[in-house]
N, C-alpha and C. Protein backbone atom coordinates (compact mmCIF):
# COMPACT_ATOMS: atom_id res chain seq x y z
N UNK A 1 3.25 -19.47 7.86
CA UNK A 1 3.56 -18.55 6.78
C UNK A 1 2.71 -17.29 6.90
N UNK A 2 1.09 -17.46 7.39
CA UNK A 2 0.35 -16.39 7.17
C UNK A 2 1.12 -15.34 8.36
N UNK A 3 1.66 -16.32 9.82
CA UNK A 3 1.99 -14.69 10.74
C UNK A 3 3.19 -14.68 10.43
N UNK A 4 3.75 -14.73 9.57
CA UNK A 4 5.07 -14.38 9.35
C UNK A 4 5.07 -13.25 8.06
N UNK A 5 3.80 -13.59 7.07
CA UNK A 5 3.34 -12.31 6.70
C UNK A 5 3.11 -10.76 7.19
N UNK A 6 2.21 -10.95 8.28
CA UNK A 6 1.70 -10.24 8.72
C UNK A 6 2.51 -9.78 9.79
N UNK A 7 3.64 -10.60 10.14
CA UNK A 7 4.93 -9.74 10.98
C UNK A 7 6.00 -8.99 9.93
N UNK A 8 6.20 -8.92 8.74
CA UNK A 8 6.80 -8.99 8.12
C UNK A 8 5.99 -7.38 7.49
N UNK A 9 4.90 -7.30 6.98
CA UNK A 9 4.28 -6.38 6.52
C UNK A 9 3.28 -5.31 7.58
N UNK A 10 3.47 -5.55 8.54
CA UNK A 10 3.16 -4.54 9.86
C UNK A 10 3.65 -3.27 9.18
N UNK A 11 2.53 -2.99 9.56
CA UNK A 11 2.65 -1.46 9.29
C UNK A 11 3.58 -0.50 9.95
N UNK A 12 4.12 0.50 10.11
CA UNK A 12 4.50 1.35 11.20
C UNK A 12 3.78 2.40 11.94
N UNK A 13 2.90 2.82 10.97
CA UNK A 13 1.61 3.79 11.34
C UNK A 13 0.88 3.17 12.26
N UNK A 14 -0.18 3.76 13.24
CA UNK A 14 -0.68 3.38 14.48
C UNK A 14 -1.90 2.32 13.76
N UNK A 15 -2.50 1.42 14.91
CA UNK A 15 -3.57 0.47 14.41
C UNK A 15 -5.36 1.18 13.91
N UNK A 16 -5.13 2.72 14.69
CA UNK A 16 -6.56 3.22 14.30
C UNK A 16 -6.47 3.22 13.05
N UNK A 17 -5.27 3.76 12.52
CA UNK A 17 -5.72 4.59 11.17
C UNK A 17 -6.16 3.29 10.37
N UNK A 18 -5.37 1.93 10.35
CA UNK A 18 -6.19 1.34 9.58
C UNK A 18 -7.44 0.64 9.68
N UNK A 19 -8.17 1.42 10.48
CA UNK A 19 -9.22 1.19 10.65
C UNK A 19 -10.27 1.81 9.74
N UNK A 20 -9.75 3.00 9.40
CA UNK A 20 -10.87 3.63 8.06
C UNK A 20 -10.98 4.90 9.18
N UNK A 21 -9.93 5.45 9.98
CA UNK A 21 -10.73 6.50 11.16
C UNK A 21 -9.68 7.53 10.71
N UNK A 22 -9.82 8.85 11.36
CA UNK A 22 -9.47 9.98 11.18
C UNK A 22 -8.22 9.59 12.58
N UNK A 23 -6.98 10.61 12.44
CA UNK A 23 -6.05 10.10 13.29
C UNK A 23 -6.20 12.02 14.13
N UNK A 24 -5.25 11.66 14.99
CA UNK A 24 -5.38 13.31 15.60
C UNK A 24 -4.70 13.85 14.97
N UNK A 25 -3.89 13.53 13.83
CA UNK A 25 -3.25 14.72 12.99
C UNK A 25 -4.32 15.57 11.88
N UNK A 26 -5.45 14.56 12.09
CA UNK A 26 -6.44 14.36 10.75
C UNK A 26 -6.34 14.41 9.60
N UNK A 27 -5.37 13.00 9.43
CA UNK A 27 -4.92 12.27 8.31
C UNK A 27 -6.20 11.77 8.15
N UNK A 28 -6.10 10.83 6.42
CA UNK A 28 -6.96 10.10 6.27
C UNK A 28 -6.27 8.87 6.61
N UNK A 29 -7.25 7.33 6.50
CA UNK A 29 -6.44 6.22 6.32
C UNK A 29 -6.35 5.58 4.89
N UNK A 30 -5.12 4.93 4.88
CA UNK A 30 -5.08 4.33 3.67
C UNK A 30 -5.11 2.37 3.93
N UNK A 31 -6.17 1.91 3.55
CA UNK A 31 -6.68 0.62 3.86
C UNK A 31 -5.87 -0.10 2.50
N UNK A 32 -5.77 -1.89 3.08
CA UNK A 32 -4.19 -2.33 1.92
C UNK A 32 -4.50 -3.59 1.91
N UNK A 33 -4.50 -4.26 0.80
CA UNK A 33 -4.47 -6.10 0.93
C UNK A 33 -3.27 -6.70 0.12
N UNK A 34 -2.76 -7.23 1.12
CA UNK A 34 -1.89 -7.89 0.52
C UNK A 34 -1.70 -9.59 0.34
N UNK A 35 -1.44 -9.52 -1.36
CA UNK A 35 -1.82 -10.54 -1.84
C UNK A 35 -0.24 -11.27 -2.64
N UNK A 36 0.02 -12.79 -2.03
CA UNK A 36 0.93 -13.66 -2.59
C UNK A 36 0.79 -14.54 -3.29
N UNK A 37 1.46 -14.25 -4.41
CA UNK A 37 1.88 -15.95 -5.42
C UNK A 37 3.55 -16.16 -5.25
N UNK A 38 3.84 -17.04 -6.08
CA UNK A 38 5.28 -17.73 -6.42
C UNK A 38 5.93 -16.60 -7.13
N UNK A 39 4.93 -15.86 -7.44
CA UNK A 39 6.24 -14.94 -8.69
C UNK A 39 5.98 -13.61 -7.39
N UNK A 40 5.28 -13.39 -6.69
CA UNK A 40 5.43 -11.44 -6.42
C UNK A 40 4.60 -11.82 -5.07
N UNK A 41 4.74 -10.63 -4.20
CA UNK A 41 4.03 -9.83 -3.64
C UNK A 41 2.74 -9.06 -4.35
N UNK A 42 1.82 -8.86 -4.06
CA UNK A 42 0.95 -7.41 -4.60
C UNK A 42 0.03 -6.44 -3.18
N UNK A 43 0.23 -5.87 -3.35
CA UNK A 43 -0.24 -4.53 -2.44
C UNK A 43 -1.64 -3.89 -3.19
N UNK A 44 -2.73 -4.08 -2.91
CA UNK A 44 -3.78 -3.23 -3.20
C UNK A 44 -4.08 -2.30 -2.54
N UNK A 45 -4.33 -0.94 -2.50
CA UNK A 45 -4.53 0.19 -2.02
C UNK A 45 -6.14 0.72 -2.23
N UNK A 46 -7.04 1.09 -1.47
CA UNK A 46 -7.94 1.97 -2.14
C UNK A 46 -7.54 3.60 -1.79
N UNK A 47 -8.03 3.97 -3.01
CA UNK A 47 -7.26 5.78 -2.76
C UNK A 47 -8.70 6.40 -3.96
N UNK A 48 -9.90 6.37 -3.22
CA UNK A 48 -10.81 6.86 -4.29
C UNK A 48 -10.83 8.24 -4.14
N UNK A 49 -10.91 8.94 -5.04
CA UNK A 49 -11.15 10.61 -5.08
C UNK A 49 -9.49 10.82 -5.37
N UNK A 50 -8.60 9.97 -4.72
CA UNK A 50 -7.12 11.08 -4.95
C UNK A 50 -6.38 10.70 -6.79
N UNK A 51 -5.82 11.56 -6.96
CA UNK A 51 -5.25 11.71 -8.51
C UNK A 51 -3.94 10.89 -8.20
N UNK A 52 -3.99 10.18 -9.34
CA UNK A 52 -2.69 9.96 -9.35
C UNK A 52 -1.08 10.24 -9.19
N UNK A 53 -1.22 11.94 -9.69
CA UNK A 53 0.14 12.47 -8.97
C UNK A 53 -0.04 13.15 -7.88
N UNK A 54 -1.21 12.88 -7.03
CA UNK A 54 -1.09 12.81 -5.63
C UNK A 54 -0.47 11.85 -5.02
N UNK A 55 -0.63 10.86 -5.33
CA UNK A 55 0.00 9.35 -4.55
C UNK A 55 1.60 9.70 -5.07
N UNK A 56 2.18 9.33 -3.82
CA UNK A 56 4.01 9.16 -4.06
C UNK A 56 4.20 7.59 -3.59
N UNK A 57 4.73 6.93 -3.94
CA UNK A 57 5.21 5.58 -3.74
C UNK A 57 6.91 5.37 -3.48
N UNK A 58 7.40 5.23 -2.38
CA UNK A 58 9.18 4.97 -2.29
C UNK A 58 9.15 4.00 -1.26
N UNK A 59 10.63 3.46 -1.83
CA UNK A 59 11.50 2.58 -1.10
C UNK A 59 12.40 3.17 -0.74
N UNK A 60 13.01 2.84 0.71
CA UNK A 60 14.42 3.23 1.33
C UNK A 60 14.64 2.42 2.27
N UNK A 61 15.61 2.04 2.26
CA UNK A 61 16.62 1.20 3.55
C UNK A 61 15.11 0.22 3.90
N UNK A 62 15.18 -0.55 2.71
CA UNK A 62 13.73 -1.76 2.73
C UNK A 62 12.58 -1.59 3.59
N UNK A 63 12.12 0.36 3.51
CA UNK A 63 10.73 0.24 3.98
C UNK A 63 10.21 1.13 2.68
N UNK A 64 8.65 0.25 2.49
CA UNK A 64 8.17 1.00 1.44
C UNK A 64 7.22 2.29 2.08
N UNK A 65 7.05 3.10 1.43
CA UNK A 65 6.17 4.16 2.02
C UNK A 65 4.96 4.47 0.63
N UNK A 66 4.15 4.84 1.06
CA UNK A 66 3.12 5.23 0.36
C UNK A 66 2.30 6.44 0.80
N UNK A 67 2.33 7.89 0.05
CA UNK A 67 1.96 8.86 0.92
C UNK A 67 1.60 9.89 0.05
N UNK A 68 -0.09 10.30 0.24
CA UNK A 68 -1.01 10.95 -0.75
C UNK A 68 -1.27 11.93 -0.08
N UNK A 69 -2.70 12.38 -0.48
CA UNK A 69 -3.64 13.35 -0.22
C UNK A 69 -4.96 13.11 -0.98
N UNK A 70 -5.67 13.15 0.28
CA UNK A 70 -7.32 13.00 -0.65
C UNK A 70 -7.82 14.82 0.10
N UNK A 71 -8.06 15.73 -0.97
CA UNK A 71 -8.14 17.11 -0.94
C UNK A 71 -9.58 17.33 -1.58
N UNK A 72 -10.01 18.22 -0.47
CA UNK A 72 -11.27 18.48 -0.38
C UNK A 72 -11.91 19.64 -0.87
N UNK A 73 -12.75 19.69 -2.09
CA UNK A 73 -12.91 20.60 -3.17
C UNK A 73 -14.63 21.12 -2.54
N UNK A 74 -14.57 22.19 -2.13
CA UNK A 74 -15.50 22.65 -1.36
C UNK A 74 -16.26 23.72 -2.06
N UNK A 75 -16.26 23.94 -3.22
CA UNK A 75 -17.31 24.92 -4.27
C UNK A 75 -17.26 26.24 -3.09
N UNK A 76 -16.46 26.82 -2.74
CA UNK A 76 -16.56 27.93 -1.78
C UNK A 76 -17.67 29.17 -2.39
N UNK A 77 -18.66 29.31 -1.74
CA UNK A 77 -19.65 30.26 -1.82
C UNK A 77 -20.52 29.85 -2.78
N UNK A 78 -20.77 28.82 -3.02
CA UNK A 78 -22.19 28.17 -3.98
C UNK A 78 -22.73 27.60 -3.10
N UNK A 79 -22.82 26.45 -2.39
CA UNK A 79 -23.16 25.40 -1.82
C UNK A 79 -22.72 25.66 -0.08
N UNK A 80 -24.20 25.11 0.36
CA UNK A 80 -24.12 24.98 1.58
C UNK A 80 -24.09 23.21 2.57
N UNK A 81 -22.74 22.93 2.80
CA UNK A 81 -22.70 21.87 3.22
C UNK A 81 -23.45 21.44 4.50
N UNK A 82 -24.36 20.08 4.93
CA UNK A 82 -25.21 19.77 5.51
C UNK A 82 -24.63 18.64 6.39
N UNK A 83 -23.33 18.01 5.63
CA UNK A 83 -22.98 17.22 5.95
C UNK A 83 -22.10 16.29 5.34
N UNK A 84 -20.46 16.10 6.01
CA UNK A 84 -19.28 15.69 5.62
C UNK A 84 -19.07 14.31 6.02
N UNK A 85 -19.30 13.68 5.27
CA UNK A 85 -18.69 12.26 6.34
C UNK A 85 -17.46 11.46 5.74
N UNK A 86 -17.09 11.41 4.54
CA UNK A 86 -16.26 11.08 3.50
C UNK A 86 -14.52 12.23 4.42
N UNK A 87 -13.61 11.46 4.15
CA UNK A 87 -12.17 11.67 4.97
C UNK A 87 -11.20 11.93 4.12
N UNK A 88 -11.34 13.14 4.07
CA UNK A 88 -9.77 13.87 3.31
C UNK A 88 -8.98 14.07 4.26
N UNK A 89 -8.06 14.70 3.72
CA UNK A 89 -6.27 14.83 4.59
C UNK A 89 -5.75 13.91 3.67
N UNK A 90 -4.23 14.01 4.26
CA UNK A 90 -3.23 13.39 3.98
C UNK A 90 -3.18 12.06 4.80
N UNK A 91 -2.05 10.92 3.74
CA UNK A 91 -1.98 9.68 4.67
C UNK A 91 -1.00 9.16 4.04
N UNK A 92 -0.62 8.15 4.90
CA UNK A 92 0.65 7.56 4.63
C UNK A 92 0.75 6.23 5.29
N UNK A 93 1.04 5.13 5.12
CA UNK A 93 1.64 4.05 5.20
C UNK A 93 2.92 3.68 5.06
N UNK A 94 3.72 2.80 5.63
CA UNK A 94 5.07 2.52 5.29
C UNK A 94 4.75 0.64 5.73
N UNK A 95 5.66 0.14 5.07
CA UNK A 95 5.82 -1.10 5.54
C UNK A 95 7.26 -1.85 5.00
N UNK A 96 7.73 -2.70 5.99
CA UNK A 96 9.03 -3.19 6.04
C UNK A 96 9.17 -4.62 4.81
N UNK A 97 10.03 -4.44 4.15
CA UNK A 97 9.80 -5.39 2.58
C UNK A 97 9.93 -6.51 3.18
N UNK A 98 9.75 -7.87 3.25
CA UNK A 98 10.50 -8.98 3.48
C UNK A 98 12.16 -8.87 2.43
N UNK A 99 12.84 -10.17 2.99
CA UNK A 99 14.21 -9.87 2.52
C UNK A 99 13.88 -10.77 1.02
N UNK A 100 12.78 -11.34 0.20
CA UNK A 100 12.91 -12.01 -0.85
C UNK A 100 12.60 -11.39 -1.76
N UNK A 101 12.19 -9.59 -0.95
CA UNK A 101 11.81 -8.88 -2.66
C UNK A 101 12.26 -8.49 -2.97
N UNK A 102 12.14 -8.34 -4.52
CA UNK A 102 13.20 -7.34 -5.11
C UNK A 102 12.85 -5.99 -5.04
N UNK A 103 13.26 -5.21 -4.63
CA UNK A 103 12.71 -3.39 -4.21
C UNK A 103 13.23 -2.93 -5.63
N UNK A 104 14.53 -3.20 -6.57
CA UNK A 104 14.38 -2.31 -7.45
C UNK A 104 13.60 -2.72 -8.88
N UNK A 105 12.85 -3.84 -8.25
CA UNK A 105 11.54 -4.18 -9.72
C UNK A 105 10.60 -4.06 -9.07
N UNK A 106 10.05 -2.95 -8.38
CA UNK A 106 8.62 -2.63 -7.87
C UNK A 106 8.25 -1.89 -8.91
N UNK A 107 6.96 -2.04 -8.77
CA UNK A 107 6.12 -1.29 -10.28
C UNK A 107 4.65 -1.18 -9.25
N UNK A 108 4.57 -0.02 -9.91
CA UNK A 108 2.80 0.88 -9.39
C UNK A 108 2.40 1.09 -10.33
N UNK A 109 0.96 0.56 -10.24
CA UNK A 109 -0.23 0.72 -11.22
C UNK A 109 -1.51 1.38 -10.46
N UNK A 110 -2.79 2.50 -11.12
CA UNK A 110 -3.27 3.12 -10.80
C UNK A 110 -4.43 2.88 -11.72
N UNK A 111 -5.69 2.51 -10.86
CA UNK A 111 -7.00 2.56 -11.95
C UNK A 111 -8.31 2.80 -11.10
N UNK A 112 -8.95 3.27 -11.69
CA UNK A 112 -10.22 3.34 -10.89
C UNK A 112 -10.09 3.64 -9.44
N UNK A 113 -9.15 4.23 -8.91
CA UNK A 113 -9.32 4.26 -7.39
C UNK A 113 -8.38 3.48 -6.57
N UNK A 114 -7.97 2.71 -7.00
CA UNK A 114 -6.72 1.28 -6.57
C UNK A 114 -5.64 1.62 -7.22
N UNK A 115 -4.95 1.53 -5.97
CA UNK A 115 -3.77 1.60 -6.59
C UNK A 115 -2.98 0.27 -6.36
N UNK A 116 -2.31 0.01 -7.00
CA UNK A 116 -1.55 -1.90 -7.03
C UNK A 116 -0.12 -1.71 -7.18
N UNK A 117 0.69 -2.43 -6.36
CA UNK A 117 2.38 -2.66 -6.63
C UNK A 117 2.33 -3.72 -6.50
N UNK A 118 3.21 -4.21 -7.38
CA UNK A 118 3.35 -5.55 -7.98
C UNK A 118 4.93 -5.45 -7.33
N UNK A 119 5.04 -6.39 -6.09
CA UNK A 119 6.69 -6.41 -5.46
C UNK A 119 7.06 -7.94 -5.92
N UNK A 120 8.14 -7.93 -7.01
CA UNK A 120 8.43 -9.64 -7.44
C UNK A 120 9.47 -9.89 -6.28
N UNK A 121 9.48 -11.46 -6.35
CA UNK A 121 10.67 -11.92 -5.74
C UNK A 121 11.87 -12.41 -6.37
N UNK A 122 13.02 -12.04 -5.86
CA UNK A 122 13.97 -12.60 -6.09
C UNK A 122 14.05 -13.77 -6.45
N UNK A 123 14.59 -14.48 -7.85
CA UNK A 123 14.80 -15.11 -8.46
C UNK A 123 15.66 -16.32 -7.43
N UNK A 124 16.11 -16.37 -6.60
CA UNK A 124 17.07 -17.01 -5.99
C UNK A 124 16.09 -17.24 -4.86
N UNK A 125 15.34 -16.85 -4.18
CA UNK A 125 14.25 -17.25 -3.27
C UNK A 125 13.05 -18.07 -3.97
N UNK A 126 12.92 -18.10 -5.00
CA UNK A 126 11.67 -18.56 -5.55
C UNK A 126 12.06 -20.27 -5.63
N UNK A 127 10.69 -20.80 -5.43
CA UNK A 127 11.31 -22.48 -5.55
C UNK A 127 11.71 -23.36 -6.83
N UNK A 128 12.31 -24.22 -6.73
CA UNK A 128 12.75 -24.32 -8.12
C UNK A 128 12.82 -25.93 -7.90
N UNK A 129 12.39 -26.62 -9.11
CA UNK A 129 12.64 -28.24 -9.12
C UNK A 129 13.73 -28.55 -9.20
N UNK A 130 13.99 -29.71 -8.48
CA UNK A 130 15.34 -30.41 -8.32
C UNK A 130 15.37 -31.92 -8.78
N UNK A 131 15.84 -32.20 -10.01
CA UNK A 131 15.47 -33.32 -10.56
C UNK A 131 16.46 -34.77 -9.89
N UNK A 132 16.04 -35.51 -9.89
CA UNK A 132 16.37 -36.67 -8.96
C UNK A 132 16.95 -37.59 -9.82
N UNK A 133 18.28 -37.71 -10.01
CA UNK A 133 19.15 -38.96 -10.77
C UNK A 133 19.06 -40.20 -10.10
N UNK A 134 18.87 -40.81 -10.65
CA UNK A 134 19.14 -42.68 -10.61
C UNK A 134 20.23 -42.92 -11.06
N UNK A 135 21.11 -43.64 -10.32
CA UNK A 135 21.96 -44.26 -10.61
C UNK A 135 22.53 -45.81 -10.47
């Protein structure tokens, strides 16, 4: 089940970026955990520093995409920078849904820096008891 996850939610973006590294476009990366129960999918995101209507979240033809901007506020002519190490740019993720979710009950939530989609499953994939007659 776990590599069938993890074939299933492969990213499409290259393997550096989720590494936490700068890409040659000099994107940022966007790092993701994904977490299963019986009722959903959930997707955790960290996205610290970016605003909320920076982050865009879509589905199409069952790939989700996720695609921000962490923008870099540089006090121009006060401050003399010594040293940058923190990764702005833009970034983006996409990943391919499995076939048990439901894409049009995805829901995004935003707090502190995390961002969370809650992907449920289809009602008809989920397991269900099957009661056993005696006869």
């Amino acid at each position: 089940l776990h590599d069938e996850m993890n074939r299933l939610f492969r990213g499409i973006d290259s393997a550096s970026r989720s590494q936490g590294v700068v890409d040659d476009t000099g994107a940022c990366s966007l790092n993701v955990d994904i977490v299963e129960n019986a009722d959903e999918v959930r997707l955790v995101a960290e996205v610290p520093g970016v605003k909320p209507e920076d982050v865009k979240v879509r589905v199409e033809d069952d790939v989700l995409s996720i695609v921000g901007e962490k923008k870099f506020d540089k006090n121009e002519g006060k401050d003399t920078w010594l040293r940058v190490e923190r990764y702005y740019g833009k970034f983006a993720r996409s990943f391919t849904l499995p076939p048990y979710v439901d894409a049009g009950r995805i829901a995004a939530g935003y707090k502190d820096g995390i961002l969370t989609l809650h992907l449920p499953k289809k009602p008809e994939t989920q397991p269900r008891q099957i009661e056993v007659k005696v006869s």
